[in-house]
Protein backbone atom coordinates (compact mmCIF):
# COMPACT_ATOMS: atom_id res chain seq x y z
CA UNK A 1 0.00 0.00 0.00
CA UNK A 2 3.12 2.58 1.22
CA UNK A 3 4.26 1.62 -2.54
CA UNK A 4 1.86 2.61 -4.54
CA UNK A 5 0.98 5.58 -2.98
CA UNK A 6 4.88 6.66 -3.01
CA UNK A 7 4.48 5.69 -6.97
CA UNK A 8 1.49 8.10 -7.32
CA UNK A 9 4.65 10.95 -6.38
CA UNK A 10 7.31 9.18 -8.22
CA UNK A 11 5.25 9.30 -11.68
CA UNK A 12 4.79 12.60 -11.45
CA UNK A 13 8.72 13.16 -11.42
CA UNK A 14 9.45 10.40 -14.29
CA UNK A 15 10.65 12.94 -16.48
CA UNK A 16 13.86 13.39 -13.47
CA UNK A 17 16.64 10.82 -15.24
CA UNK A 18 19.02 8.93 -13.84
CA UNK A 19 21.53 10.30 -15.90
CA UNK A 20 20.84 13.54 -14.46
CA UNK A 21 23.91 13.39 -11.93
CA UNK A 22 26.86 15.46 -12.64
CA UNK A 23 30.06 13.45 -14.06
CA UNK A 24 33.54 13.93 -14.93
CA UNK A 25 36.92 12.03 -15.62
CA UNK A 26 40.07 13.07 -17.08
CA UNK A 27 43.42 11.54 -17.07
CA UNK A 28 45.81 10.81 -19.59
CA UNK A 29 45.76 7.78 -22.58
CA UNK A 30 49.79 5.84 -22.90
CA UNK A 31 51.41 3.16 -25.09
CA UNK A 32 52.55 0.21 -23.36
CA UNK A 33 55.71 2.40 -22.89
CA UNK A 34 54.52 4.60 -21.09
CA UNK A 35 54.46 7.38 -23.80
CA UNK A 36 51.62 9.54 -24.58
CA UNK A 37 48.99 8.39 -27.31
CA UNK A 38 47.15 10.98 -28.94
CA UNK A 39 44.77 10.67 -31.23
CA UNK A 40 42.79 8.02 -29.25
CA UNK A 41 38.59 8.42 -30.12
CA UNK A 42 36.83 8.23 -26.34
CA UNK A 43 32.96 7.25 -26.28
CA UNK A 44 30.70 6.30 -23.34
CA UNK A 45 29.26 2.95 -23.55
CA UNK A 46 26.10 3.88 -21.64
CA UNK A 47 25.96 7.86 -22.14
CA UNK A 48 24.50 8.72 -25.43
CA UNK A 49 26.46 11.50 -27.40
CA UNK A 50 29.50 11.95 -25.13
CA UNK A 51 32.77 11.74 -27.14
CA UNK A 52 36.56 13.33 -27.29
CA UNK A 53 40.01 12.72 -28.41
CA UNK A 54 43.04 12.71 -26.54
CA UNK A 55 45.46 15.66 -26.86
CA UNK A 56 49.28 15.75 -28.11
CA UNK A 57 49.91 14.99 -24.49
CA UNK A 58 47.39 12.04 -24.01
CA UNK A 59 45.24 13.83 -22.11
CA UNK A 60 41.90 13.76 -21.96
CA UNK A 61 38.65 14.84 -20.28
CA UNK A 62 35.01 14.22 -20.36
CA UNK A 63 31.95 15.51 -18.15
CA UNK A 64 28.54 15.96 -18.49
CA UNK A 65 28.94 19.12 -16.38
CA UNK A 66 26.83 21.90 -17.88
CA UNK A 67 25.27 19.57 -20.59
CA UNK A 68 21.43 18.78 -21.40
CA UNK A 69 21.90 15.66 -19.55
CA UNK A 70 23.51 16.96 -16.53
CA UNK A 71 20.08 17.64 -15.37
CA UNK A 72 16.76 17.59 -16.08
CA UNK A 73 14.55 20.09 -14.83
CA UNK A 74 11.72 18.95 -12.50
CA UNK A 75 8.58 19.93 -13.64
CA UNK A 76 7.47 23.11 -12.38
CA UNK A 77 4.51 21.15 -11.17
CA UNK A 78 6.52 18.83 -9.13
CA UNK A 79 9.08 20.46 -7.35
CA UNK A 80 9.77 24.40 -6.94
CA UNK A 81 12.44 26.48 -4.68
CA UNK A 82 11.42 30.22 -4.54
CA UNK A 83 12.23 32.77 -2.44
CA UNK A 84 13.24 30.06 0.62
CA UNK A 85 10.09 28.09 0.03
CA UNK A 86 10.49 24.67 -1.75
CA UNK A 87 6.98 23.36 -3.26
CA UNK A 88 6.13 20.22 -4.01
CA UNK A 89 2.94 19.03 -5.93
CA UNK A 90 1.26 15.73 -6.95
CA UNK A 91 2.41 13.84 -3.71
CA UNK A 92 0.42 11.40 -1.90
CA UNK A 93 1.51 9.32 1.32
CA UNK A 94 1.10 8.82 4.69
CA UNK A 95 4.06 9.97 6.05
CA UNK A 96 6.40 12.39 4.17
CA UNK A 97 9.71 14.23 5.49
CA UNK A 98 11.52 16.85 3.70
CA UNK A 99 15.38 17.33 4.33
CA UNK A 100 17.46 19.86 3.32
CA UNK A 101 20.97 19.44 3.41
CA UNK A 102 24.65 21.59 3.27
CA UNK A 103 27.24 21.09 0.63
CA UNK A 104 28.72 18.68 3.29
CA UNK A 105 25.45 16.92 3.87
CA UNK A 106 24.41 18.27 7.11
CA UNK A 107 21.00 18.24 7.53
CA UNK A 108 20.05 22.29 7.72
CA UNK A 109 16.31 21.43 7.99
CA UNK A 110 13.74 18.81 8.10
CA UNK A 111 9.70 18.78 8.46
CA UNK A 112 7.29 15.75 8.44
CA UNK A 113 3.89 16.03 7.62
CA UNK A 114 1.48 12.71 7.70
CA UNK A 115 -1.30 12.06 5.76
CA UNK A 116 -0.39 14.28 2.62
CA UNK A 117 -2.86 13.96 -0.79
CA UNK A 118 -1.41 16.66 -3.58
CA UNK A 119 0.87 19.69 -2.09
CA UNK A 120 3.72 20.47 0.61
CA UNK A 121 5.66 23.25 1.54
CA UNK A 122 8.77 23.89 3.59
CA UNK A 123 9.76 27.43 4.69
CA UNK A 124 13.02 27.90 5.05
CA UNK A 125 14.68 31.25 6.51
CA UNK A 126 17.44 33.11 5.02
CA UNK A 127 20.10 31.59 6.72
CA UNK A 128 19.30 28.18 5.72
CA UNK A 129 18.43 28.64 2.22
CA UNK A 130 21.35 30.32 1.61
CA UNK A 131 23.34 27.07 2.93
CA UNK A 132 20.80 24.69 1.15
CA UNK A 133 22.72 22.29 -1.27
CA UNK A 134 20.54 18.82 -1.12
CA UNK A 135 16.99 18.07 -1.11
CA UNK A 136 16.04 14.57 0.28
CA UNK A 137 12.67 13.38 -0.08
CA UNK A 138 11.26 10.27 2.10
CA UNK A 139 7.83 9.13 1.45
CA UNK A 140 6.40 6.40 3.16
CA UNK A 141 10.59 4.70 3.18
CA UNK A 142 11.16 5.53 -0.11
CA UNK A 143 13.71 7.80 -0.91
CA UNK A 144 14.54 10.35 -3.84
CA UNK A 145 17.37 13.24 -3.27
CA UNK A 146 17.60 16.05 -5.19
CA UNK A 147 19.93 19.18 -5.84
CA UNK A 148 18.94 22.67 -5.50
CA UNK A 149 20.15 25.34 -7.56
CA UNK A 150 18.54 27.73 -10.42
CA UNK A 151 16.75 24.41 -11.07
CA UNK A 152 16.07 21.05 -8.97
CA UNK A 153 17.74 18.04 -10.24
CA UNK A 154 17.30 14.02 -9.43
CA UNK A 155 20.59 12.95 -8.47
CA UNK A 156 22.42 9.61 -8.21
CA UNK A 157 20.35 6.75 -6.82
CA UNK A 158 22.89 3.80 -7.55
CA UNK A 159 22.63 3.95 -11.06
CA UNK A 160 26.01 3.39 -13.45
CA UNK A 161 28.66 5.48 -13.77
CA UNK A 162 30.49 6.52 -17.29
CA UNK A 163 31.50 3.15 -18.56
CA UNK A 164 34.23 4.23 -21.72
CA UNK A 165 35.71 3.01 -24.53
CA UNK A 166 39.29 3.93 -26.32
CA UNK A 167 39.53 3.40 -29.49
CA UNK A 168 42.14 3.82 -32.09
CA UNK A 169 43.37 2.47 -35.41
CA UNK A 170 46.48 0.17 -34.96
CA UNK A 171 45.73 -0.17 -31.32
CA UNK A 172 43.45 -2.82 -29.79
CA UNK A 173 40.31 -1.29 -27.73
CA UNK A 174 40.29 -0.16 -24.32
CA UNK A 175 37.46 0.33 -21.66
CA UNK A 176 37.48 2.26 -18.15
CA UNK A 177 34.07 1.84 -15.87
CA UNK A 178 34.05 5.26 -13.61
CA UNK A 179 34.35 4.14 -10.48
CA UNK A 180 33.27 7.86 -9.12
CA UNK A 181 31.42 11.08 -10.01
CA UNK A 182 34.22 12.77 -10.14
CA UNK A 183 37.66 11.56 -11.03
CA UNK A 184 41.09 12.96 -12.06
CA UNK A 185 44.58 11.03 -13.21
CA UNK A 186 43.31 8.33 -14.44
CA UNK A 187 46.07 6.38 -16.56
CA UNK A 188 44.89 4.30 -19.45
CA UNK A 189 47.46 1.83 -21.44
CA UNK A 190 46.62 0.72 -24.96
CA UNK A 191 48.08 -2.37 -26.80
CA UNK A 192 49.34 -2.15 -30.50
CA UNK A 193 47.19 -4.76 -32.35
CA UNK A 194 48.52 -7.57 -33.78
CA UNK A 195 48.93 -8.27 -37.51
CA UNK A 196 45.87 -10.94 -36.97
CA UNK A 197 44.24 -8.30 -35.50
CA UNK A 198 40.48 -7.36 -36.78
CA UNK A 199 39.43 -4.54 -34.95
CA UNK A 200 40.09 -1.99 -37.66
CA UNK A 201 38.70 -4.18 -40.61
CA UNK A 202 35.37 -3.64 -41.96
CA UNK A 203 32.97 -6.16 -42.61
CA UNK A 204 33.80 -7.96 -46.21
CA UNK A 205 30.33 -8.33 -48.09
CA UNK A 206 28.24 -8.14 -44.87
CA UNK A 207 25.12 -7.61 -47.21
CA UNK A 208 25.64 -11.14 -48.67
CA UNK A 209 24.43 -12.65 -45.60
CA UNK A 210 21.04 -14.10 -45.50
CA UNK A 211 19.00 -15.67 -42.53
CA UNK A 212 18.22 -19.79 -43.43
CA UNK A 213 15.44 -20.24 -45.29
CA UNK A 214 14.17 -16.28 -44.80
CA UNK A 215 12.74 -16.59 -48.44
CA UNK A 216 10.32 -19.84 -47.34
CA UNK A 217 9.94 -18.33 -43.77
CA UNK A 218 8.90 -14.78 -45.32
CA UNK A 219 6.26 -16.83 -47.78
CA UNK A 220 4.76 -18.57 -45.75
CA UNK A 221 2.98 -15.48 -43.69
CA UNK A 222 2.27 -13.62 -47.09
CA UNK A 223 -1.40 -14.61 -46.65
CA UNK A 224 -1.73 -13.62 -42.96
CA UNK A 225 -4.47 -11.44 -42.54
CA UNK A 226 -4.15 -8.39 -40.25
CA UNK A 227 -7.52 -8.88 -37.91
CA UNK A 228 -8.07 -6.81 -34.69
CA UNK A 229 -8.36 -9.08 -31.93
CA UNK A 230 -10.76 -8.54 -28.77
CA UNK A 231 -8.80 -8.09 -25.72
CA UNK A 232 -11.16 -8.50 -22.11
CA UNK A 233 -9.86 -6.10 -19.77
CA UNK A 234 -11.66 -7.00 -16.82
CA UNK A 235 -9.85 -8.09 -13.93
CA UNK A 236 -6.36 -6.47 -14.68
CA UNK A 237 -5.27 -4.67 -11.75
CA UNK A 238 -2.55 -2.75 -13.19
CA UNK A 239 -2.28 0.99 -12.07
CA UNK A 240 -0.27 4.82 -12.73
CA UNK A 241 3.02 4.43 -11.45
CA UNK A 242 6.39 2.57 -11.46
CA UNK A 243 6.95 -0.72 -10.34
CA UNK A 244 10.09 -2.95 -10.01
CA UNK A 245 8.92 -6.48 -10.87
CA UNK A 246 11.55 -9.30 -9.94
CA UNK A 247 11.24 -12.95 -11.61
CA UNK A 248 12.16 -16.41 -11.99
CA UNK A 249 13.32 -17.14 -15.22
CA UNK A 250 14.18 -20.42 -16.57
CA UNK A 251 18.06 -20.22 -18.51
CA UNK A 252 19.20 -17.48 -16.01
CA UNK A 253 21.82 -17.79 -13.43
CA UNK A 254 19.34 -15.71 -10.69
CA UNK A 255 16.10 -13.31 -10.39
CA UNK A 256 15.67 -10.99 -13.20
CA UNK A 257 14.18 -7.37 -12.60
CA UNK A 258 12.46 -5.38 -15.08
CA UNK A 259 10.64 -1.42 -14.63
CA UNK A 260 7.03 -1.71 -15.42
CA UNK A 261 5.95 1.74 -16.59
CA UNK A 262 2.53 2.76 -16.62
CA UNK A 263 1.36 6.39 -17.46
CA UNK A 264 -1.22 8.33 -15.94
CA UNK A 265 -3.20 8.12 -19.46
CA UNK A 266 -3.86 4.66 -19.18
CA UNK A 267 -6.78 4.13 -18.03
CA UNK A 268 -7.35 -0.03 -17.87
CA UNK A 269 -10.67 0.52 -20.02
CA UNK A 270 -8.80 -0.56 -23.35
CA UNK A 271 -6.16 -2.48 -24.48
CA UNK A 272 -2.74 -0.32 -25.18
CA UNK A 273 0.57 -1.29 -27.00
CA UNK A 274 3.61 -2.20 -25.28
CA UNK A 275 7.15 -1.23 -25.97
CA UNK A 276 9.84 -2.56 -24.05
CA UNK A 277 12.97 -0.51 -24.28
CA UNK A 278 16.36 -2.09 -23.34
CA UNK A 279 19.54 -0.34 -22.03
CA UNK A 280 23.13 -0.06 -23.03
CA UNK A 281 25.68 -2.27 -21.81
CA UNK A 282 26.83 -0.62 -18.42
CA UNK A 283 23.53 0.38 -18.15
CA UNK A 284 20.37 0.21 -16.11
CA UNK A 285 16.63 0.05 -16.89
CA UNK A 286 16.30 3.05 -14.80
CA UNK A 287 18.96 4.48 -16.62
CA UNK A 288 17.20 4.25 -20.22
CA UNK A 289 14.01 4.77 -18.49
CA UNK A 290 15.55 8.45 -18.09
CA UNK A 291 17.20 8.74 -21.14
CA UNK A 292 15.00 7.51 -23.65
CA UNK A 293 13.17 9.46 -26.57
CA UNK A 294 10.53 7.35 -26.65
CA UNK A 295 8.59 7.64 -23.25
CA UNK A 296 7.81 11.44 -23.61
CA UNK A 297 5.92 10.35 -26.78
CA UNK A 298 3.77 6.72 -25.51
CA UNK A 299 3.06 8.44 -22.13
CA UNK A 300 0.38 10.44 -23.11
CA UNK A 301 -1.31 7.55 -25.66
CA UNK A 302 -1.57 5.52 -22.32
CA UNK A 303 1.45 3.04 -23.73
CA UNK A 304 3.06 0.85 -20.80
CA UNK A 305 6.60 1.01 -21.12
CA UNK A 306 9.08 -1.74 -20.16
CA UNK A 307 12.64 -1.32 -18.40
CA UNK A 308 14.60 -4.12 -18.36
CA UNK A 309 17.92 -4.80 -16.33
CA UNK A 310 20.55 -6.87 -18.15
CA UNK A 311 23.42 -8.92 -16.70
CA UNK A 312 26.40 -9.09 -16.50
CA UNK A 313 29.33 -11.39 -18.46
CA UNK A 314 32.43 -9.49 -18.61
CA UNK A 315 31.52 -5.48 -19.62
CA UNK A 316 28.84 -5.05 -17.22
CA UNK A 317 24.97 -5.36 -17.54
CA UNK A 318 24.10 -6.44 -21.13
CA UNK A 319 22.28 -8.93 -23.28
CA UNK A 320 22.71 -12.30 -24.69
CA UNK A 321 22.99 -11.38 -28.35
CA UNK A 322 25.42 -14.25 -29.77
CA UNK A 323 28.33 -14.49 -28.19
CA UNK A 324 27.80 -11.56 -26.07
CA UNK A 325 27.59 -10.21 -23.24
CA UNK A 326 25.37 -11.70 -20.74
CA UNK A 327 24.98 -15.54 -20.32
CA UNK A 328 21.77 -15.68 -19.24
CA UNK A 329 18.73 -16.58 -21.72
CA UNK A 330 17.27 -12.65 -22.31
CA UNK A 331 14.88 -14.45 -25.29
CA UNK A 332 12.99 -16.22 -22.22
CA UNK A 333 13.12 -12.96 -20.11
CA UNK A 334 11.57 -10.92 -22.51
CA UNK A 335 8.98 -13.79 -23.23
CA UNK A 336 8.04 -13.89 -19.21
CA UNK A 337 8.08 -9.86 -18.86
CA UNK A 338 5.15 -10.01 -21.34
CA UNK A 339 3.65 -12.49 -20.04
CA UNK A 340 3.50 -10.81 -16.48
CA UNK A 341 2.60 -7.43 -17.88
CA UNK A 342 0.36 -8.80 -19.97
CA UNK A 343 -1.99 -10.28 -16.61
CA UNK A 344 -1.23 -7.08 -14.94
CA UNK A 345 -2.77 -4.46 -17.71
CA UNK A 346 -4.78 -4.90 -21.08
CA UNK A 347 -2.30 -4.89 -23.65
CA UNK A 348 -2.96 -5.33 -27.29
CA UNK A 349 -0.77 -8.77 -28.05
CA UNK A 350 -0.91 -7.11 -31.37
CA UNK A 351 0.78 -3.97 -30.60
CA UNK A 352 4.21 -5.33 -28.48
CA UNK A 353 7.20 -3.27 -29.98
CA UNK A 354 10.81 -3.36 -28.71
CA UNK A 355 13.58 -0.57 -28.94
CA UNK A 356 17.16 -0.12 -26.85
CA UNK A 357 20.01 2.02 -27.39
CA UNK A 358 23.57 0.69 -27.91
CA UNK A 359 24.04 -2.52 -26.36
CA UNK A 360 19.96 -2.50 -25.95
CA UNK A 361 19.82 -1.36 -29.89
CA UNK A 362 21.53 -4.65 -30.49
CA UNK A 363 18.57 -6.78 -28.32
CA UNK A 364 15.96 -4.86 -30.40
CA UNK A 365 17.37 -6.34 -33.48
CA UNK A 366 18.39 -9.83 -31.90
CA UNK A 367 14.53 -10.01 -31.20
CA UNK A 368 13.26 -9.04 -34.22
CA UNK A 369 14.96 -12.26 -35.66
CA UNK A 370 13.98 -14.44 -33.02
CA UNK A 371 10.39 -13.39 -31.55
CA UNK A 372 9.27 -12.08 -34.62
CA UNK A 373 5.99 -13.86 -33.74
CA UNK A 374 5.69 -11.59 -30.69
CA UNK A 375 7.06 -8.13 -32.03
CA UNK A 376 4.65 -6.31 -34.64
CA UNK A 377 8.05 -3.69 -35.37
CA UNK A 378 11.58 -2.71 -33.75
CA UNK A 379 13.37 0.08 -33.95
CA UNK A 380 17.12 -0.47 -32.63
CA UNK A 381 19.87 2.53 -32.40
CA UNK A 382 23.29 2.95 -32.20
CA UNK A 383 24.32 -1.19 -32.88
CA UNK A 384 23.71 -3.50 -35.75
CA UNK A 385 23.12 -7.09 -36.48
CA UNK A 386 26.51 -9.09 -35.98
CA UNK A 387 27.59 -12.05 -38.20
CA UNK A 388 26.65 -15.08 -35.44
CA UNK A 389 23.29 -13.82 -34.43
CA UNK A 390 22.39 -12.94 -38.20
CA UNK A 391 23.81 -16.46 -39.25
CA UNK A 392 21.13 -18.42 -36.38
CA UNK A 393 18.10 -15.78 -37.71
CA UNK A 394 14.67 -17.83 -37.28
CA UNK A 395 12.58 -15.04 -38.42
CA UNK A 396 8.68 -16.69 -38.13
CA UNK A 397 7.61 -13.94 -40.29
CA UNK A 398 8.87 -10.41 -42.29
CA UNK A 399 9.17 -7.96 -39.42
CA UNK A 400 9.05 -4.03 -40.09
CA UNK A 401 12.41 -2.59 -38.45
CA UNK A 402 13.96 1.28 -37.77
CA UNK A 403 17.37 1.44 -37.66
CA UNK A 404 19.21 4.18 -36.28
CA UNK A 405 22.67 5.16 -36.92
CA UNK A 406 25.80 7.93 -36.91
CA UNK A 407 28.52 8.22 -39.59
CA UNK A 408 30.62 9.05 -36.41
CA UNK A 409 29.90 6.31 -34.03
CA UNK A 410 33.38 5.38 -32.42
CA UNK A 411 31.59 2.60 -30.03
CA UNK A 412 29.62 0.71 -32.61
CA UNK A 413 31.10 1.88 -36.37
CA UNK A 414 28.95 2.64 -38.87
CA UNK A 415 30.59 0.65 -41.34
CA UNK A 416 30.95 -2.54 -39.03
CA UNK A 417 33.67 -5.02 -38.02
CA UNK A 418 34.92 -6.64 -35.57
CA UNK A 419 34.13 -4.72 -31.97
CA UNK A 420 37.85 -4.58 -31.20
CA UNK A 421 37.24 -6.41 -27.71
CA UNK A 422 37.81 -10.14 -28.36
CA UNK A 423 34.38 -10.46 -27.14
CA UNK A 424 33.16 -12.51 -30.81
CA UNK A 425 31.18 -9.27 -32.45
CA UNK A 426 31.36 -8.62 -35.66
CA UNK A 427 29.09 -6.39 -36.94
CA UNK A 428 27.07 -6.62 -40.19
CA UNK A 429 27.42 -2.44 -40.65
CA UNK A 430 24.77 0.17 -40.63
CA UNK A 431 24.13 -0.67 -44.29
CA UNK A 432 24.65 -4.26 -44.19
CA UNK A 433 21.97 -4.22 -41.57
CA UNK A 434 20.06 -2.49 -43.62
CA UNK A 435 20.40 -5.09 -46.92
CA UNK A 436 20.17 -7.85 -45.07
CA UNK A 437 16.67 -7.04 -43.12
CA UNK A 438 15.69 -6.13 -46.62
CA UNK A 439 16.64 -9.16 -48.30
CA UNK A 440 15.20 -11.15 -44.79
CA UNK A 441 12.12 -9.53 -45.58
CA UNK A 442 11.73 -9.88 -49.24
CA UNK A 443 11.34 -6.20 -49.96
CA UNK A 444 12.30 -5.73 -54.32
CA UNK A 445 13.47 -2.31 -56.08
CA UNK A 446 15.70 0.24 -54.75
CA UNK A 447 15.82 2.20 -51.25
CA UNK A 448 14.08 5.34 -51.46
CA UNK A 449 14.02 8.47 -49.32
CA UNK A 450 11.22 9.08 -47.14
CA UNK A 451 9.57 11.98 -45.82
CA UNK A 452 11.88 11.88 -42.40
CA UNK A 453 15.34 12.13 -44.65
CA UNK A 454 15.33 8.20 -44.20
CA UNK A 455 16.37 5.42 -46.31
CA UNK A 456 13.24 3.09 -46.53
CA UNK A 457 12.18 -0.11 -48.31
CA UNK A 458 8.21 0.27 -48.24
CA UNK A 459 8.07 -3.24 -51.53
CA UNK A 460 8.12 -5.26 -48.91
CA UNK A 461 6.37 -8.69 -48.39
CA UNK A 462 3.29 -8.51 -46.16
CA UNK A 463 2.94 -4.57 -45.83
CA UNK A 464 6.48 -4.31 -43.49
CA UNK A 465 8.77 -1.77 -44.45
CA UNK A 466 12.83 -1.71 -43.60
CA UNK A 467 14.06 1.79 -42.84
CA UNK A 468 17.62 2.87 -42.01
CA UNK A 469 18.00 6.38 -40.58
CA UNK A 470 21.59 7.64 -41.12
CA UNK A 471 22.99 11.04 -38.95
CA UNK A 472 25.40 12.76 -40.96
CA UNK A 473 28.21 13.10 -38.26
CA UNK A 474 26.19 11.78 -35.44
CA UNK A 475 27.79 9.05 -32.57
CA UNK A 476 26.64 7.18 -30.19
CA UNK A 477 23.61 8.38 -29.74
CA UNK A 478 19.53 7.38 -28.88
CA UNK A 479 17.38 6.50 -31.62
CA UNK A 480 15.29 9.45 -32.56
CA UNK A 481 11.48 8.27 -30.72
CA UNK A 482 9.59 11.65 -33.12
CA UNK A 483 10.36 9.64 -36.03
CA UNK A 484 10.66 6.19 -34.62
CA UNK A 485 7.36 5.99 -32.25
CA UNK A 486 5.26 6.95 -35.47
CA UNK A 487 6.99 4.31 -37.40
CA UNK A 488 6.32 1.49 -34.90
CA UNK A 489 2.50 2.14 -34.30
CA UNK A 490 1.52 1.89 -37.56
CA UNK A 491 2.30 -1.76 -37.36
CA UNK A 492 0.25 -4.80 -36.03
CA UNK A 493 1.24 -8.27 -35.38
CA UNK A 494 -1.25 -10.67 -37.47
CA UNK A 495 -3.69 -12.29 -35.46
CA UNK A 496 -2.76 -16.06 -36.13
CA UNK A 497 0.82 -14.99 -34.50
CA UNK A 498 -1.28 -14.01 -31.09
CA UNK A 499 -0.53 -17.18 -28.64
């Protein structure tokens, strides 16, 4: 009961990301020798569009200090701090306590109220404001701090830290996981690649390669016919808020956890799609919970939105996507997440649509080829198909898929290759991708540009289209959801595919 009523105050504030904690590392990149390396292309694994190159001297430095992402604004609705009185709106518990807390974390002030249902308000006088730093909120044991400035930010809650990657021709790759907010002199050695060495070869015909029997697979659910089925939402229980739901999944090593998303437009009268959005590697479902572009859009359609948490193999939290990077059976999780959300709310089994960035980019298209019968259309960003998972394709049906992609990308390269980690990716390309989800889906004639600047194939068997969506000098970055949440509605699963 303390949950949900925390959750009807947490929804209000899901806009606040976890990614909204300040960051920064800088240290210096060296041969094996010891000598400076210049030159060397820095990304973030799990921090879309954060990039830079070492200097003359090795040195390098990266932050999200100052940037979009340093902090998100809380909605002036939510949480206010004017003239020594913080406000806070759309909050409903039994028992609520408001710190506020020095630069040191000294607790300047506190106040409980009980029984609160929609607004609070603690007055602080000169003298403390002036010293406030932190804002902690506890409702009903649940806990959210904040930081108090010109705006009022979520901060860190145990989420991941900057997880990079180094990256340069000759050398082989190198990571770094933060192991702080803040960190200085770090010292990062990189190894001159062998001669046997792939990590700076592309892929050699990566277009050529064609799931088995996709032609057969793609005929046989030419005649399926696209009928709306009833779904009975009495008895699902499902409410507003954010839930962490933990479960027992057969082919993993432990529990698996996933966020369970549902907006204040949903209603429970009618049945809604479903997108389940999975995280980078070094990532969180929190994490892309924050981040994502999609959310802003399905929240006020009434779409429940899925958070996954990965685990971990050797890089930190990822998926099982061939030979990387989680051992665990992710196929089977996603297959149980849906069918727990699925008692839970009224979801259209129809419209069930997956997206991810990175690492997560690379699930969306893993699951395209293997639960095509479950997915009605994907649309991955910022990682590819790779040669093992794109070999073992059983695609029950053509699938309609959104790729998106940067000419600039220094953690997953556009043009495709080995990932330069000994980790057994090797990936098709951006435009291999592209062909080969083409060919997968029997789609005939040329590309052509669509009204987004996009590549599309729209001659495609069964109705699906195949769209890649190239950035001109873009990285590592989230898929764009204004052009990719329009693209994914307009699909439906066909009935017979319903289970």
């Amino acid at each position: 009961m303390t949950m949900s009523k925390f959750m009807a105050f947490t929804g209000t504030v899901a806009l606040l990301s976890s990614l909204s904690f300040a960051w920064s590392i800088s240290g210096v990149v060296q041969k094996e020798s010891g000598q400076p390396l210049s030159g060397v292309k820095i990304s973030s694994f799990n921090f879309a569009g954060f990039e830079t190159t070492s200097g003359a001297d090795g040195s390098f430095a990266l932050s999200n200090e100052g940037s979009s992402i340093h902090g998100v604004a809380a909605p002036k609705a939510s949480i206010t701090f004017n003239h020594n009185v913080i406000s806070i709106s759309s909050i409903k518990a039994q028992t609520v306590t408001v710190s506020v807390m020095d630069a040191l974390g000294k607790v300047c002030a506190s106040k409980t109220e009980h029984n609160i249902d929609g607004f609070m308000q603690v007055d602080l006088n000169k003298t403390m404001a002036k010293g406030a730093k932190f804002l902690r909120i506890n409702a009903d044991g649940n806990r959210a701090t904040y930081q108090m400035g010109k705006t009022v930010t979520l901060m860190k809650e145990g989420d991941p830290l900057p997880f990079l990657q180094f990256a340069k021709d000759g050398y082989q790759n190198a990571t770094y996981q933060a192991k702080a907010e803040i960190e200085t002199g770090v010292i990062v050695r990189m190894t001159k690649a062998s001669a046997q060495s792939s990590s700076s070869k592309k892929v050699e015909s990566s277009s050529s390669a064609k799931p088995e029997s996709s032609s057969e697979k793609a005929e046989s659910s030419s005649s399926a016919k696209i009928e709306q089925i009833i779904v009975d939402c009495a008895g699902k229980t499902a409410k507003a808020g954010d839930q962490t739901v933990k479960l027992t999944v057969k082919g993993s090593s432990g529990q698996r956890e996933f966020i369970m998303h549902v907006p204040s437009a949903y209603k429970g009268d009618k049945a809604v799609p479903l997108v389940i959005d999975y995280h980078p590697i070094g990532g969180s479902g929190s994490g892309q919970m924050g981040s994502t572009t999609y959310k802003k859009l399905t929240d006020p359609e009434g779409v429940i939105s899925l958070y996954p948490q990965g685990t971990t193999k050797t890089m930190g939290p990822g998926w099982n996507v061939g030979p990387c990077c989680s051992n665990d059976d992710d196929l089977e999780f996603t297959r149980e997440m849906i069918k727990y959300v699925k008692e839970k709310a009224c979801i259209d089994p129809q419209r069930i649509y997956a997206t991810g960035f990175s690492m997560g980019g690379g699930m969306s298209n893993h699951v395209a080829c293997m639960m095509s019968d479950v997915f009605a259309a994907v649309a991955p960003a910022a990682m590819d198909l790779n040669k093992t998972n794109s070999a073992k394709c059983t695609k029950a049906r053509p699938i309609s898929v959104i790729n998106f992609r940067g000419t600039a990308d220094n953690v997953c390269r556009y043009q495709g290759g080995d990932s330069g980690f000994n980790d057994g990716l090797n990936f098709l390309g951006a435009e291999g991708t592209f062909k080969y989800w083409a060919e997968a889906d029997g789609c005939t004639g040329s590309p052509t540009t669509n009204k987004d600047g996009c590549q599309e194939y729209s001659n495609c068997k069964d109705g699906v289209k195949v769209v890649l969506c190239t950035k001109q000098g873009g990285g590592h970055e989230q898929g764009n959801g204004n052009i990719g949440w329009p693209f994914l509605k307009q699909f439906t699963l066909p009935a017979e595919f319903v289970k």
